[in-house]
Structure formats: C-alpha cells, structure tokens
Protein backbone atom coordinates (compact mmCIF):
# COMPACT_ATOMS: atom_id res chain seq x y z
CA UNK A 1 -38.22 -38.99 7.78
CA UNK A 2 -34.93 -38.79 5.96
CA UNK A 3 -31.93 -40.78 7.20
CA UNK A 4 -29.11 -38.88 8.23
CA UNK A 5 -25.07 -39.95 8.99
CA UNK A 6 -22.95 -38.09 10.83
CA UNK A 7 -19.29 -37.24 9.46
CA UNK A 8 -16.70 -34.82 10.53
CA UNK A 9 -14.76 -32.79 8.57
CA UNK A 10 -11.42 -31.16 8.54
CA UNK A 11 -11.49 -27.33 8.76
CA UNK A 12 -8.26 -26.76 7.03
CA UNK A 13 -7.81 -29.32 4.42
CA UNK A 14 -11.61 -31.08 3.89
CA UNK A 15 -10.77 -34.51 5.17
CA UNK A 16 -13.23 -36.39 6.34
CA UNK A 17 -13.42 -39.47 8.96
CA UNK A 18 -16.56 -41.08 10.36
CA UNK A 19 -15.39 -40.44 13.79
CA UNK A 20 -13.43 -37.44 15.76
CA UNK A 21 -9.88 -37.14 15.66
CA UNK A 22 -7.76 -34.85 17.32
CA UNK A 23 -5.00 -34.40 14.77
CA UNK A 24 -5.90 -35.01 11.21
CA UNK A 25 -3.82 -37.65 9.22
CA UNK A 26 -3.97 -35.34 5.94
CA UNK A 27 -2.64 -31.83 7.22
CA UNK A 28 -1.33 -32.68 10.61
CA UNK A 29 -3.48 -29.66 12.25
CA UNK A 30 -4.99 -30.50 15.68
CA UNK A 31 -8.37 -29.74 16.85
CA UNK A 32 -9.92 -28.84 13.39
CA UNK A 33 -12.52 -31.92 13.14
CA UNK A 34 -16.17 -30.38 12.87
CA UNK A 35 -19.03 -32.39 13.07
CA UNK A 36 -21.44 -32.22 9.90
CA UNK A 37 -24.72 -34.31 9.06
CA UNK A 38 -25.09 -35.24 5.67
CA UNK A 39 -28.70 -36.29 4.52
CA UNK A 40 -29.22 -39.21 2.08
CA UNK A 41 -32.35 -37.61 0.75
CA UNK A 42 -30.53 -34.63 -0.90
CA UNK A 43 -27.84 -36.82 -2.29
CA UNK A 44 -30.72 -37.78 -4.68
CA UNK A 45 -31.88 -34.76 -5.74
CA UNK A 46 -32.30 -33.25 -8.90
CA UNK A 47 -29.30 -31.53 -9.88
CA UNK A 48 -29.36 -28.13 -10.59
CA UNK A 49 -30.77 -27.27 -14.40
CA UNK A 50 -31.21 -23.65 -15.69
CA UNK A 51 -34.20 -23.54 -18.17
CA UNK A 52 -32.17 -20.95 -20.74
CA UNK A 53 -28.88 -22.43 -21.07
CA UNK A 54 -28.39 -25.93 -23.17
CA UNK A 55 -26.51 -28.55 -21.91
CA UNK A 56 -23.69 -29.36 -24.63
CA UNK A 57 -23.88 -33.40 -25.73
CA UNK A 58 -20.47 -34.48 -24.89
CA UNK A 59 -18.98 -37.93 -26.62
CA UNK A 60 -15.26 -38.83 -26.88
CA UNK A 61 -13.19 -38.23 -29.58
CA UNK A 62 -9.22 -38.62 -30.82
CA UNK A 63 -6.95 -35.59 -29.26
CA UNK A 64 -5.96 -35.26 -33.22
CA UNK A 65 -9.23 -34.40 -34.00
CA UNK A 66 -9.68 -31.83 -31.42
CA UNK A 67 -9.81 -27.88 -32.84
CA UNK A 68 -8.65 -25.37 -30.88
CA UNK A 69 -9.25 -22.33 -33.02
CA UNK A 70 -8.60 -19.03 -31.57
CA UNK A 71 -8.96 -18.24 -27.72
CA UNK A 72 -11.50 -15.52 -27.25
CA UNK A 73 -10.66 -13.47 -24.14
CA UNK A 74 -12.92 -10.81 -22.51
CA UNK A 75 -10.41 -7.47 -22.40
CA UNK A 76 -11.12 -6.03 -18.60
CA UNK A 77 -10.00 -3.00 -19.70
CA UNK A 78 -7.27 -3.44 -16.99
CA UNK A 79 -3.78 -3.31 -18.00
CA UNK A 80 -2.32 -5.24 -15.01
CA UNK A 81 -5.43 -7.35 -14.46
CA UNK A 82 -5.29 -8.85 -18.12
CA UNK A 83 -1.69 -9.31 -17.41
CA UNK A 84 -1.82 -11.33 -14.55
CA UNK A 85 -4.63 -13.60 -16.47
CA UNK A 86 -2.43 -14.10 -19.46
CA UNK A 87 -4.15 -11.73 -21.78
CA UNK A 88 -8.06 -11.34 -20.53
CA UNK A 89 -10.72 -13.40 -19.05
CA UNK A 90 -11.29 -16.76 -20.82
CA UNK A 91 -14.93 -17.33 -21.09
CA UNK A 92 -15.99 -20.37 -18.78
CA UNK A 93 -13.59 -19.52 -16.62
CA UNK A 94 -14.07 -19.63 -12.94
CA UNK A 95 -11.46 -17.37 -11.24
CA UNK A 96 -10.74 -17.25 -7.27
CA UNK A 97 -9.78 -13.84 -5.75
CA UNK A 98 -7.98 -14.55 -2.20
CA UNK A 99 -6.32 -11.58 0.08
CA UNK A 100 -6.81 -10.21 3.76
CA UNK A 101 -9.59 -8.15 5.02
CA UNK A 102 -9.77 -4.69 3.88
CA UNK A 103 -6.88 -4.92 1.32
CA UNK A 104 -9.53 -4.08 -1.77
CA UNK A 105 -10.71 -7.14 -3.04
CA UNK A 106 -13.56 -6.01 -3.42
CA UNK A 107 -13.23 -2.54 -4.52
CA UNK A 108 -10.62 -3.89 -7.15
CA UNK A 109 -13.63 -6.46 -9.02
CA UNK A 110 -15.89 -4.17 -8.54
CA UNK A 111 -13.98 -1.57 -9.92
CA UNK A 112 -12.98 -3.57 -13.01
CA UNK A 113 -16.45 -4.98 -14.21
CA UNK A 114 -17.82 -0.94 -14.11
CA UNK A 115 -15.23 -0.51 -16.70
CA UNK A 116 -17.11 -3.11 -18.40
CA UNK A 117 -20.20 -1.30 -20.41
CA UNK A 118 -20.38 -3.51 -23.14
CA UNK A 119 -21.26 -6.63 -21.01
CA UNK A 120 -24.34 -7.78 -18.56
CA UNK A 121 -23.06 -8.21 -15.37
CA UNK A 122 -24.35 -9.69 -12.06
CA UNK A 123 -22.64 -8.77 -8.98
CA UNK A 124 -23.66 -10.90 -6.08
CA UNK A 125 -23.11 -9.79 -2.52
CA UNK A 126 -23.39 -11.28 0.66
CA UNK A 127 -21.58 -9.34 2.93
CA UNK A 128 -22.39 -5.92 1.88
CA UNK A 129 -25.91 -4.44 1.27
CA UNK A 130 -26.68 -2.77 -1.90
CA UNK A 131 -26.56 0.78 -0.81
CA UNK A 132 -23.06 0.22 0.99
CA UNK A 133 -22.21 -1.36 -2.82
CA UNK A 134 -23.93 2.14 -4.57
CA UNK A 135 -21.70 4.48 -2.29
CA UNK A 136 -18.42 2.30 -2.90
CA UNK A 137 -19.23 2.65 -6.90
CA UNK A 138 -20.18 6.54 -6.42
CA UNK A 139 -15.96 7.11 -4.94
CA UNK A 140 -14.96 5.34 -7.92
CA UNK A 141 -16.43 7.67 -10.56
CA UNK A 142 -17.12 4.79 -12.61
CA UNK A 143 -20.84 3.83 -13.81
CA UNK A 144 -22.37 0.63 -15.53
CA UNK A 145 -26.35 0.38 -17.09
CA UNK A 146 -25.66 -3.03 -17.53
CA UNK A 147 -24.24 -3.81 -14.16
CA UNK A 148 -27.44 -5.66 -11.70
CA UNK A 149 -26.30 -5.98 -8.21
CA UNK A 150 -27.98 -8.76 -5.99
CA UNK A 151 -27.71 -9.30 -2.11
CA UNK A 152 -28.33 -13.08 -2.17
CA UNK A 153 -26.41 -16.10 0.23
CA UNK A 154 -29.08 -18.47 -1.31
CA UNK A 155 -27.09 -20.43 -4.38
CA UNK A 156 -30.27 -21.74 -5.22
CA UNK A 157 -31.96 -17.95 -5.68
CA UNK A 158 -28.57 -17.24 -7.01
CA UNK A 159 -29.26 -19.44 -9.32
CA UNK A 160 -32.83 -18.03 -10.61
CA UNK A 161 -31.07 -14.20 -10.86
CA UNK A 162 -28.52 -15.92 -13.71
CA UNK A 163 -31.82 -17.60 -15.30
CA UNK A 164 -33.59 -13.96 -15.51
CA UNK A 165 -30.95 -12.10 -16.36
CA UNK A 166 -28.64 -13.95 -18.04
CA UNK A 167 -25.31 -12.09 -17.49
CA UNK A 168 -22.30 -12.12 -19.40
CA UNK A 169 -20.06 -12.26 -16.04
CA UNK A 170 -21.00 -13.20 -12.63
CA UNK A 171 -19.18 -11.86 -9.46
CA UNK A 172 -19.37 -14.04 -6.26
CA UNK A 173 -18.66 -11.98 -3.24
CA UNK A 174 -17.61 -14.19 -1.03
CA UNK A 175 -17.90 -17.77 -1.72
CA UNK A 176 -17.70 -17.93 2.34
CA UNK A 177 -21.13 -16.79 2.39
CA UNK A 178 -22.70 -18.94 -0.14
CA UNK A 179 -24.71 -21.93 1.31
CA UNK A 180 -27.04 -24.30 -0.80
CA UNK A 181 -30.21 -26.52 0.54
CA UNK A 182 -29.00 -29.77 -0.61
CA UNK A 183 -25.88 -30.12 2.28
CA UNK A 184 -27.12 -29.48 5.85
CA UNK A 185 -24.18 -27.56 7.29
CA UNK A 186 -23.64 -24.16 8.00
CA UNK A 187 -22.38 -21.14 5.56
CA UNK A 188 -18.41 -21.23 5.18
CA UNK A 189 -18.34 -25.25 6.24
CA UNK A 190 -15.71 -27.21 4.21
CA UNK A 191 -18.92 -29.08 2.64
CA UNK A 192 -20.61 -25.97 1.95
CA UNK A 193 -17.81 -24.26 0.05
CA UNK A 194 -16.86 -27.55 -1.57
CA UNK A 195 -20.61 -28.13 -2.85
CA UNK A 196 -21.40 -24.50 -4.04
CA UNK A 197 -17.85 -23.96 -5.90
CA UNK A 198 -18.70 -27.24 -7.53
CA UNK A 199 -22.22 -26.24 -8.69
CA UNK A 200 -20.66 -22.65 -9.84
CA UNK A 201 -18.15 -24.75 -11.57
CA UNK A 202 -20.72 -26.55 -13.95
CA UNK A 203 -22.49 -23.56 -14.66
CA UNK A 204 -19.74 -21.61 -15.65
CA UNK A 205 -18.58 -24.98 -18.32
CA UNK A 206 -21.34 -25.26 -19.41
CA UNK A 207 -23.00 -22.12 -20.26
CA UNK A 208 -19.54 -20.41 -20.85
CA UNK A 209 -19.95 -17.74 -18.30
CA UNK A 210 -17.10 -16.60 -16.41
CA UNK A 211 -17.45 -16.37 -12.72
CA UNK A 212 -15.21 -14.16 -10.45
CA UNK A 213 -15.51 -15.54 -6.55
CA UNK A 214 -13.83 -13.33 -3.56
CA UNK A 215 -12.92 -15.62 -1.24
CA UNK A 216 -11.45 -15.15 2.25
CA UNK A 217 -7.76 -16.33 4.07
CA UNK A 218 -6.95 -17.85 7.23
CA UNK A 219 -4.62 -16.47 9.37
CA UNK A 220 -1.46 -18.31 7.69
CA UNK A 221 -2.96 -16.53 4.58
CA UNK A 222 -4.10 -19.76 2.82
CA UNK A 223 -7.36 -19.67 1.16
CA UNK A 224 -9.95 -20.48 3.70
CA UNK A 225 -11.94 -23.26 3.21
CA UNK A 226 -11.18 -26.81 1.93
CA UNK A 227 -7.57 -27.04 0.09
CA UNK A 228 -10.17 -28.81 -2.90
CA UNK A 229 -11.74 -25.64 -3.65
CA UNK A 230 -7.77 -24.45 -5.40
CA UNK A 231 -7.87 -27.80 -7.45
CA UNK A 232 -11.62 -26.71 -8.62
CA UNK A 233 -11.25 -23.37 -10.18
CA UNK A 234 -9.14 -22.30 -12.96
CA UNK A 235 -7.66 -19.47 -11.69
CA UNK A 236 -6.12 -18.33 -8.42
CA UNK A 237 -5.23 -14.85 -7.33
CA UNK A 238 -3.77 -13.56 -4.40
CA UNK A 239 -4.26 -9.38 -3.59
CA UNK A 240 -1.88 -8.76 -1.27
CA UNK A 241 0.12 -5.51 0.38
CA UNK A 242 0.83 -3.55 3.28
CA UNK A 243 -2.57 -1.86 4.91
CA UNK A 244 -0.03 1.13 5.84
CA UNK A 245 1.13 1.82 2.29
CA UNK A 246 -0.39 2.53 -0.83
CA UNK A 247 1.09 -0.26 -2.97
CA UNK A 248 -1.27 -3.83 -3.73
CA UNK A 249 0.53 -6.65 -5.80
CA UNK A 250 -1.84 -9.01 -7.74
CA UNK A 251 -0.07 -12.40 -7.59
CA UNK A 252 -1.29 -15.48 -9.60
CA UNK A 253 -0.52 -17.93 -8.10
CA UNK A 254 -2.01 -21.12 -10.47
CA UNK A 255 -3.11 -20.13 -13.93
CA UNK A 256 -4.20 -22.65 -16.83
CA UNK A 257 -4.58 -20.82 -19.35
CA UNK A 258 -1.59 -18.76 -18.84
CA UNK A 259 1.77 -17.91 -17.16
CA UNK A 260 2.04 -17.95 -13.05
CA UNK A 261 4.82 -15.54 -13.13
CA UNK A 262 2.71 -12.55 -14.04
CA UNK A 263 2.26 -9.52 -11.50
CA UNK A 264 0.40 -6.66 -11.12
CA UNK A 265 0.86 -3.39 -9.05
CA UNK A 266 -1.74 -1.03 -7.94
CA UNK A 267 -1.62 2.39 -5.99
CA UNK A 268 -4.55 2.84 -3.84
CA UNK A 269 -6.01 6.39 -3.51
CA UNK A 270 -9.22 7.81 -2.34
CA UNK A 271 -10.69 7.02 -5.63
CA UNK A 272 -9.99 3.23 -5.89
CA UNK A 273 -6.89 1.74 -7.33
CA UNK A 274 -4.78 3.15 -9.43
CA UNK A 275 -2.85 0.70 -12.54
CA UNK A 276 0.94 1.39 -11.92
CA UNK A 277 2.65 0.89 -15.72
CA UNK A 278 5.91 1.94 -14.26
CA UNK A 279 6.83 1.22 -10.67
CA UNK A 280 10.47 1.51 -10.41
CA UNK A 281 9.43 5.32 -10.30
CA UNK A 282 7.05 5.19 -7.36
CA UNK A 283 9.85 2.53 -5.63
CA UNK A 284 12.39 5.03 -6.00
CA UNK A 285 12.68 7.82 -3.27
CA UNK A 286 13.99 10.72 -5.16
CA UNK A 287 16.44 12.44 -3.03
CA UNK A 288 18.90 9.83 -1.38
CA UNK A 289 21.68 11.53 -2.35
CA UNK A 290 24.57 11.47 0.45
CA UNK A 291 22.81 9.40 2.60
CA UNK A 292 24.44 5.87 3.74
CA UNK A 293 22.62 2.68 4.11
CA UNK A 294 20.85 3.00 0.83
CA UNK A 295 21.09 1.00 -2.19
CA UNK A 296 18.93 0.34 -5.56
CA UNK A 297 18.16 -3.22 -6.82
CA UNK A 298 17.52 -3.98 -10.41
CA UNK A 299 15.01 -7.10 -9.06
CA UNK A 300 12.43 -8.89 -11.38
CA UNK A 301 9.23 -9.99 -10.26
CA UNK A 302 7.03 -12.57 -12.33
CA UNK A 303 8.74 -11.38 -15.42
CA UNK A 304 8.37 -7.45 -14.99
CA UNK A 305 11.46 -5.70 -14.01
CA UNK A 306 11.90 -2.53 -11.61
CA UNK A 307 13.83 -0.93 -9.18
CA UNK A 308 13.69 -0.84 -5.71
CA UNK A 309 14.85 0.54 -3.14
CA UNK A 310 17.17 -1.40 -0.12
CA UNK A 311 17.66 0.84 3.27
CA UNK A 312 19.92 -0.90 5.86
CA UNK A 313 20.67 0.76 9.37
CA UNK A 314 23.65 -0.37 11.03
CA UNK A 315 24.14 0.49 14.95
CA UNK A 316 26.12 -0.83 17.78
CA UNK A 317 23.83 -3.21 19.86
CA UNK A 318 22.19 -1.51 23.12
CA UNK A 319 21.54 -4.61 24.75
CA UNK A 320 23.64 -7.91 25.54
CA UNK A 321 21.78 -9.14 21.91
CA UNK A 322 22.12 -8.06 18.76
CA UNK A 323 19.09 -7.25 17.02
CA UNK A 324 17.89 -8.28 13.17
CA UNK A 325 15.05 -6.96 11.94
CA UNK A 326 13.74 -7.14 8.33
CA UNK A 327 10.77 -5.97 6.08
CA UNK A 328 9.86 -7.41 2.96
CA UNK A 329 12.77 -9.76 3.22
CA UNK A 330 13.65 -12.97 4.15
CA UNK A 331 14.83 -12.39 7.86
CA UNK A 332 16.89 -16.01 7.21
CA UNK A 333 18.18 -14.92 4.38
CA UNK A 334 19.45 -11.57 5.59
CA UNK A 335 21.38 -13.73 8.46
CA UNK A 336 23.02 -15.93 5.85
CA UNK A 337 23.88 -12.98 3.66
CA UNK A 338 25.73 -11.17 7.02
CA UNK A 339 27.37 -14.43 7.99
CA UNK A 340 28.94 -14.47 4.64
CA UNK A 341 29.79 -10.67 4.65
CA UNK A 342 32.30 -11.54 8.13
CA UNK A 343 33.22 -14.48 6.83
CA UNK A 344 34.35 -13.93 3.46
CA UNK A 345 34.77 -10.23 3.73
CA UNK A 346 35.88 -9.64 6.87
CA UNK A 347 33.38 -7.20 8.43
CA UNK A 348 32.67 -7.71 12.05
CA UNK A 349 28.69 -7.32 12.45
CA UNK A 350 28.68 -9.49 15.70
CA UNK A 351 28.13 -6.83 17.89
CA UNK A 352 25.94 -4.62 15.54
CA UNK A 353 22.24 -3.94 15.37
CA UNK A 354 21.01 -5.03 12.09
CA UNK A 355 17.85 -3.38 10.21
CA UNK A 356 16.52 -3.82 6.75
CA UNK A 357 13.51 -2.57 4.93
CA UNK A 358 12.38 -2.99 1.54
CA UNK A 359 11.38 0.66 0.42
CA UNK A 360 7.89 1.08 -0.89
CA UNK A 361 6.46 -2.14 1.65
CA UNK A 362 6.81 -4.77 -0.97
CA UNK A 363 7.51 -8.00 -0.26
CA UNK A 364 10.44 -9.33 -2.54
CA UNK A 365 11.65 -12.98 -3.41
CA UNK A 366 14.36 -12.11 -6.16
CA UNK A 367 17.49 -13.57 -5.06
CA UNK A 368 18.89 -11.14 -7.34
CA UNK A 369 19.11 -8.44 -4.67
CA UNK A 370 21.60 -10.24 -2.18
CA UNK A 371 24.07 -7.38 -3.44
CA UNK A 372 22.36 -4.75 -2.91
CA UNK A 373 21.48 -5.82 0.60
CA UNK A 374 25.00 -6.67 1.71
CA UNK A 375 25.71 -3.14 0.23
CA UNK A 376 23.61 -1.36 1.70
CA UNK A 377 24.52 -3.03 5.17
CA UNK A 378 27.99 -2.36 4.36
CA UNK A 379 27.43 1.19 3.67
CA UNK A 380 25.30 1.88 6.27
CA UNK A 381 28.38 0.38 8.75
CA UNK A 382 31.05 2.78 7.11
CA UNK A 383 28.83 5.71 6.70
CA UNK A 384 29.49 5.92 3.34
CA UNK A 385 26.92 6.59 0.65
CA UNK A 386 26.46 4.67 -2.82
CA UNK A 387 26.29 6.92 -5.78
CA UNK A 388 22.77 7.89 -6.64
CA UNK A 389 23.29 6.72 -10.07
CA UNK A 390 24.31 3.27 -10.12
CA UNK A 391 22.23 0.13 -8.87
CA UNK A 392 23.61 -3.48 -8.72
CA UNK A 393 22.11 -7.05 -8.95
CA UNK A 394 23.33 -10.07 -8.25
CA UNK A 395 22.87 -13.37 -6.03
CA UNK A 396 25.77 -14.25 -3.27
CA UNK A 397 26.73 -17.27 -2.62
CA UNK A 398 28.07 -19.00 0.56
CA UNK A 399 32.09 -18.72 -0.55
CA UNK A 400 31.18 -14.83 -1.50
CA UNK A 401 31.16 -15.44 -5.55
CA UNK A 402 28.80 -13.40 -7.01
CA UNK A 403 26.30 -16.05 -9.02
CA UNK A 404 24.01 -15.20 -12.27
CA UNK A 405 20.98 -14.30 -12.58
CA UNK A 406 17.71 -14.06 -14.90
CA UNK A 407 16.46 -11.80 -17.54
CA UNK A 408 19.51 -9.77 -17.21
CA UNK A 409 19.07 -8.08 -20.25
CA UNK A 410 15.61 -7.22 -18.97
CA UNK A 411 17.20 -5.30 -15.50
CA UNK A 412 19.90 -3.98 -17.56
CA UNK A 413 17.18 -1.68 -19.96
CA UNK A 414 15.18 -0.47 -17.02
CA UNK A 415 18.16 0.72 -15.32
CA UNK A 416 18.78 2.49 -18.80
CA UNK A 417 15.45 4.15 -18.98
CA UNK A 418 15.54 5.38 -15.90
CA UNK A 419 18.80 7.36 -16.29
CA UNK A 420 21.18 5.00 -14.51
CA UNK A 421 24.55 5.30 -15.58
CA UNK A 422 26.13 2.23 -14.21
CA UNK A 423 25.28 -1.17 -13.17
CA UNK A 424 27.27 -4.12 -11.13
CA UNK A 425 26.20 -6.98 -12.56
CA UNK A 426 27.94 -10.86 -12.29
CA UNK A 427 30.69 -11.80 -14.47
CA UNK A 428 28.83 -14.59 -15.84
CA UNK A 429 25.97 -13.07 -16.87
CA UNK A 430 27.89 -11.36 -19.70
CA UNK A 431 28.63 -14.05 -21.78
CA UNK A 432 26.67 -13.28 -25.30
CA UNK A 433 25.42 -10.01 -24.69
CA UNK A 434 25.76 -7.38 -26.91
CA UNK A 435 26.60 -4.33 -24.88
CA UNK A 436 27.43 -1.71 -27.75
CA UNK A 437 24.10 -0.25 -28.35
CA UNK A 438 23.53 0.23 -24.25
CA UNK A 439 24.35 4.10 -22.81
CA UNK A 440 24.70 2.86 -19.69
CA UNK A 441 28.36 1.39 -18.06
CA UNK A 442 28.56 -2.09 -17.40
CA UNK A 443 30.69 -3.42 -14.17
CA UNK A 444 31.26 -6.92 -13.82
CA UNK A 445 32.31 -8.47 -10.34
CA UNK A 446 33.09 -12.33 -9.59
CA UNK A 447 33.14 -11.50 -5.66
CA UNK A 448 31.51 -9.43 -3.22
CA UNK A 449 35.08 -7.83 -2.66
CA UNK A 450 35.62 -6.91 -6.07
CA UNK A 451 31.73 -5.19 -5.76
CA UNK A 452 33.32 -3.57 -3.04
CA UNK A 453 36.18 -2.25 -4.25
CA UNK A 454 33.65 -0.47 -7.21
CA UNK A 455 31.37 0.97 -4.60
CA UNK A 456 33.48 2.07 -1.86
CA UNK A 457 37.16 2.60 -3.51
C-alpha cells in the first residue's frame, strides 16, 4: 500500500501548508484551506508520452545564435479575435478564455474554430453533451468536416483522442472539469487544475499544438482556480459584458506574443456573435437631439477609438441623502469629478440626486471622458442640451485644468468620420499637430469653465 501525506491547499491562491490555517499568509483570504492527499506512488510515475509526436532534443546555446525567422500565426478568420491576439494564434500556444456564466464563452470558441475548415480540430467538452454541442453549432449556421467533438473529463483519455486524431487545435472546455489519475483530489481542486494545465502545457511546446482552455471566475471575477495557472499559459482573455445588452468586450489581459491593450467588441444575436468593425455607430443613439443630460465622448480603449455615449440625470434629492449612482463608471471617480465641478466651478450639487450611465452597458476606464461627464451633469442640471454635433475629451484635474490626453489624433479622425463638426479638446494636446487637412473645428479649453463657456454660452 502506497504512502500518502496530507496537505492543504489554498482555494484562492494555491498555497499550501502542512497544517490548517484559518487565514492564509499568501492572499490574506480566511477559511479557504482544503484538505488534499497527495500519494508518493504517483509522484513517480511515468510522465505522460504520446507515441506520434517527437520530443525535440533541447541543449543550450548563445542568445546570438538564436533564429527567430518569421512568426507563423494561424488566421481565425476573426477580425477582432486576431486582434486581441496580436495578429492570429501562435502555434504552441496555450491560451486561457475567462468570463461569467452564460456570457458566450463558449459559443464565441466554438464559433471561431467552425470558421476554421482548413484545420483538424478537437473540441473537448465536459460540461455539455455532444448533442447540446450539435444544436448550439446548428443556430450558428456554421459547419466544420474536420471539426471531432469529444465529451471527455479524463486528461488521460484526453490524451489518447490527440494521439488518434492528431488535431491541429485543441479546445478545452473547461479546464474546471479536467481531472488526471496521478493527483488524488477532486475535479476543479487547486492541485487538479495546477497538474492538468501543466501537462496541457508540455503538450502544446512540444508538439506545437495550440490549445484554447475555457476556464471559469469566482465571484470577484478572478480566474478560478490557483493564481499559478495565469503564470502557466501564454495567453489570458477575459469575455466580459452586460447579460442585459447585446454588447461583449474581449479584453487581453496578459499577452506574450503581443500587445495587452488590444480589444474586441461583439454584438450578440440569435445567431451567435456578431464582429463589430465600427462601434462608435452602435454606441451612438441616433436621435438625442434637444434632450439635456447627454453628451458624446471621443474615449479610446486598448488602442481602438470610438464614441460613446454619457447620459447624466440631475434631480433634487427626495430623501434627507443625496443619491449617486453610476454604470460603467467609476462611482469614486464620478464623486471626485462633482466635488471639483462646486468647487472650482461653482455649481451647487449638494442637494441633488446624481445618476450616470454609460450608454450601450460598457464598462469604460478612459480618463479621457471626465469632460464629457461633468458636461453632461452640468447639462442635465440646467436643462440645457449639448449640440448633437460636437463631442469633447479631456481628463480634469483637481484645480479644474483640463489635462492631455492619448492618441489624440486617433479621437480627433473618428469624430471626423462620423460627421462631427466640432471637438473640445485640451490646450495641450495641440502642440505639433497639423490641423489643416482636418474638416472638422477644433476648440481648445485650459479649464472646465472655458469648456463651459463653448457648450453652454
């Protein structure tokens, strides 16, 4: 009979101490030491081999001497997915797909690999049976011969599919569910997850497969499972959005072989997600004319600019309490931003109920539209509406200056294309532009009086 040792585990950040504790020296969470038995037997077993595949010699040699050629990337024949990945999917790569239940994780990978005729792939599913898998691909219209679909938790069976078959991309779906024989702990343990994403991880380097793996999120929408399982894969994505709108954002959020400030925007319909080249004209309401409280942003997220739209409803306070409510903005921020419009502009809001909402349900981080918030507050106090052809960006400072911002150039041409015929824009941000060629009128303000002043009159 094997010998066995007892360790436990930390739920949220794969710690591990011989005994219980009730708050974990690593993460500080309480109450999130699990008790797992480790054999010594299956420490010495025979690592995982697959008969097809060799196992490159590896030696060490000089960093001089090392070619890099030219990166071959797998086109996904997805606009905003290759975007987000820095150009395609880098063969070898093993790529983590994060996001809350029912947002489409899984209807966006699966989606994307149908696309995918010219390449063998193996989609393996252990939370959904292969008929549930059959109807989801029937509503998207899209079909694959080359596409096998397995329902298998087992990573050692899992592992005898990619020997037969020998796919050119493997889906995971969910790395939760995976479990393997040599770790005697339950499915979705922090040793489990650890061990299996490891063992996926040296397949995938050494055969040069990619590997997609769906993985699931707590409920402070971290990753779930041990914080190691980030530092492990290559590629982390976060699918995020509001259930009650249409609109999912594709965030990368660590990237090595490409940028982390990319973004992607999808429109879900009844026939899967839709690529959205060109937000700013889904974000835009089309008839806001003569209406107070609105205001349109020139904002920048990763490095693709758009407009949105910034709604404000000012009302006198019902109750002894003043209330602030915002959506898909920082609810501290929004507080600093009206403490500066009283202070430095002279608005009383004290007694005023204060709403905000991003249009569209995004979730923005640009400090670029502090202007058009604290004008469409403003507006929304006076009653009096913003033209419907001019949009604004800008950060505010504390003292009320109106501070720079990025990429200007970039928010600048979208407002152009989209028939806007003046922008407010800070005074610094001028300074070696060339403005001649531009159809579109260029206001420059140094304080959020002087922004105003243009608005209001």
């Amino acid at each position: 009979m094997a010998k066995t040792k007892t360790a436990f585990v930390c739920s949220q950040c794969g710690n591990d101490s011989p005994k219980w504790l009730g708050k974990c020296p690593a993460c500080g969470e309480w109450n999130t030491y699990v008790e797992e038995v480790v054999s010594k037997e299956n420490n010495s077993q025979r690592p995982l081999v697959l008969s097809n595949y060799e196992t490159p010699k590896s030696k060490p040699q000089l960093l001089s001497n090392v070619d890099v050629g030219e990166e071959q990337r797998i086109n996904l024949n997805d606009e905003e997915f290759n975007r987000v990945l820095g150009g395609g999917l880098v063969p070898g790569s093993l790529v983590l797909i994060g996001g809350e239940p029912g947002i489409g994780k899984s209807t966006l990978v699966l989606q994307t690999v149908l696309k995918l005729t010219n390449l063998t792939i193996l989609y393996i599913s252990g939370e959904e049976s292969a008929k549930q898998l059959k109807i989801r691909s029937e509503r998207l219209n899209f079909n694959n011969p080359k596409c096998f679909i397995v329902c298998e938790t087992s990573l050692e069976q899992i592992f005898t599919h990619i020997d037969n078959i020998r796919p050119d991309l493997v889906i995971v779906d969910s790395i939760q569910t995976v479990f393997t024989e040599r770790v005697d702990s339950s499915p979705g343990s922090v040793t489990q997850v650890r061990e299996c994403s490891a063992m996926i991880l040296k397949f995938a380097k050494e055969t040069g497969t990619p590997v997609l793996l769906i993985g699931h999120i707590n409920k402070e929408g971290n990753i779930a499972g041990p914080k190691v399982l980030e530092h492990i894969v290559d590629t982390v994505l976060q699918f995020e959005g509001d259930q009650h709108y249409m609109y999912r954002i594709l965030r990368n959020i660590k990237n090595r072989f490409g940028s982390t400030s990319e973004l992607g925007i999808y429109e879900m319909n009844q026939s899967g997600l839709r690529e959205v080249s060109n937000p700013s004209e889904l974000l835009l309401s089309q008839n806001h004319e003569g209406l107070s409280g609105v205001a349109i942003a020139a904002a920048i997220e990763g490095i693709r600019p758009f407009l949105i739209e910034t709604q404000a409803l000012v009302s006198t306070a019902a109750y002894g309490t003043p209330q602030r409510s915002a959506t898909g903005f920082d609810i501290r921020r929004m507080n600093m931003l009206l403490a500066v419009l009283e202070k430095r502009a002279g608005f009383k809001l004290i007694q005023k109920d204060v709403f905000l909402n991003i249009a569209g349900g995004l979730k923005v981080n640009d400090p670029a539209i502090d202007l058009s918030v604290i004008s469409a507050v403003l507006s929304s106090s006076l009653d009096i509406a913003i033209e419907r052809e001019t949009c604004m960006c800008g950060e505010v400072g504390l003292s009320g200056e109106i501070r720079p911002v990025n990429r200007i150039e970039q928010r600048i041409l979208e407002a152009e294309k989209l028939g806007f015929r003046k922008i407010i824009i800070p005074y610094n941000n001028l300074k070696s532009f060339d403005t001649k060629k531009l159809n579109i009128k260029i206001v420059t303000v140094k304080k959020v009086e002087e922004a105003f002043r243009e608005l209001f009159g």
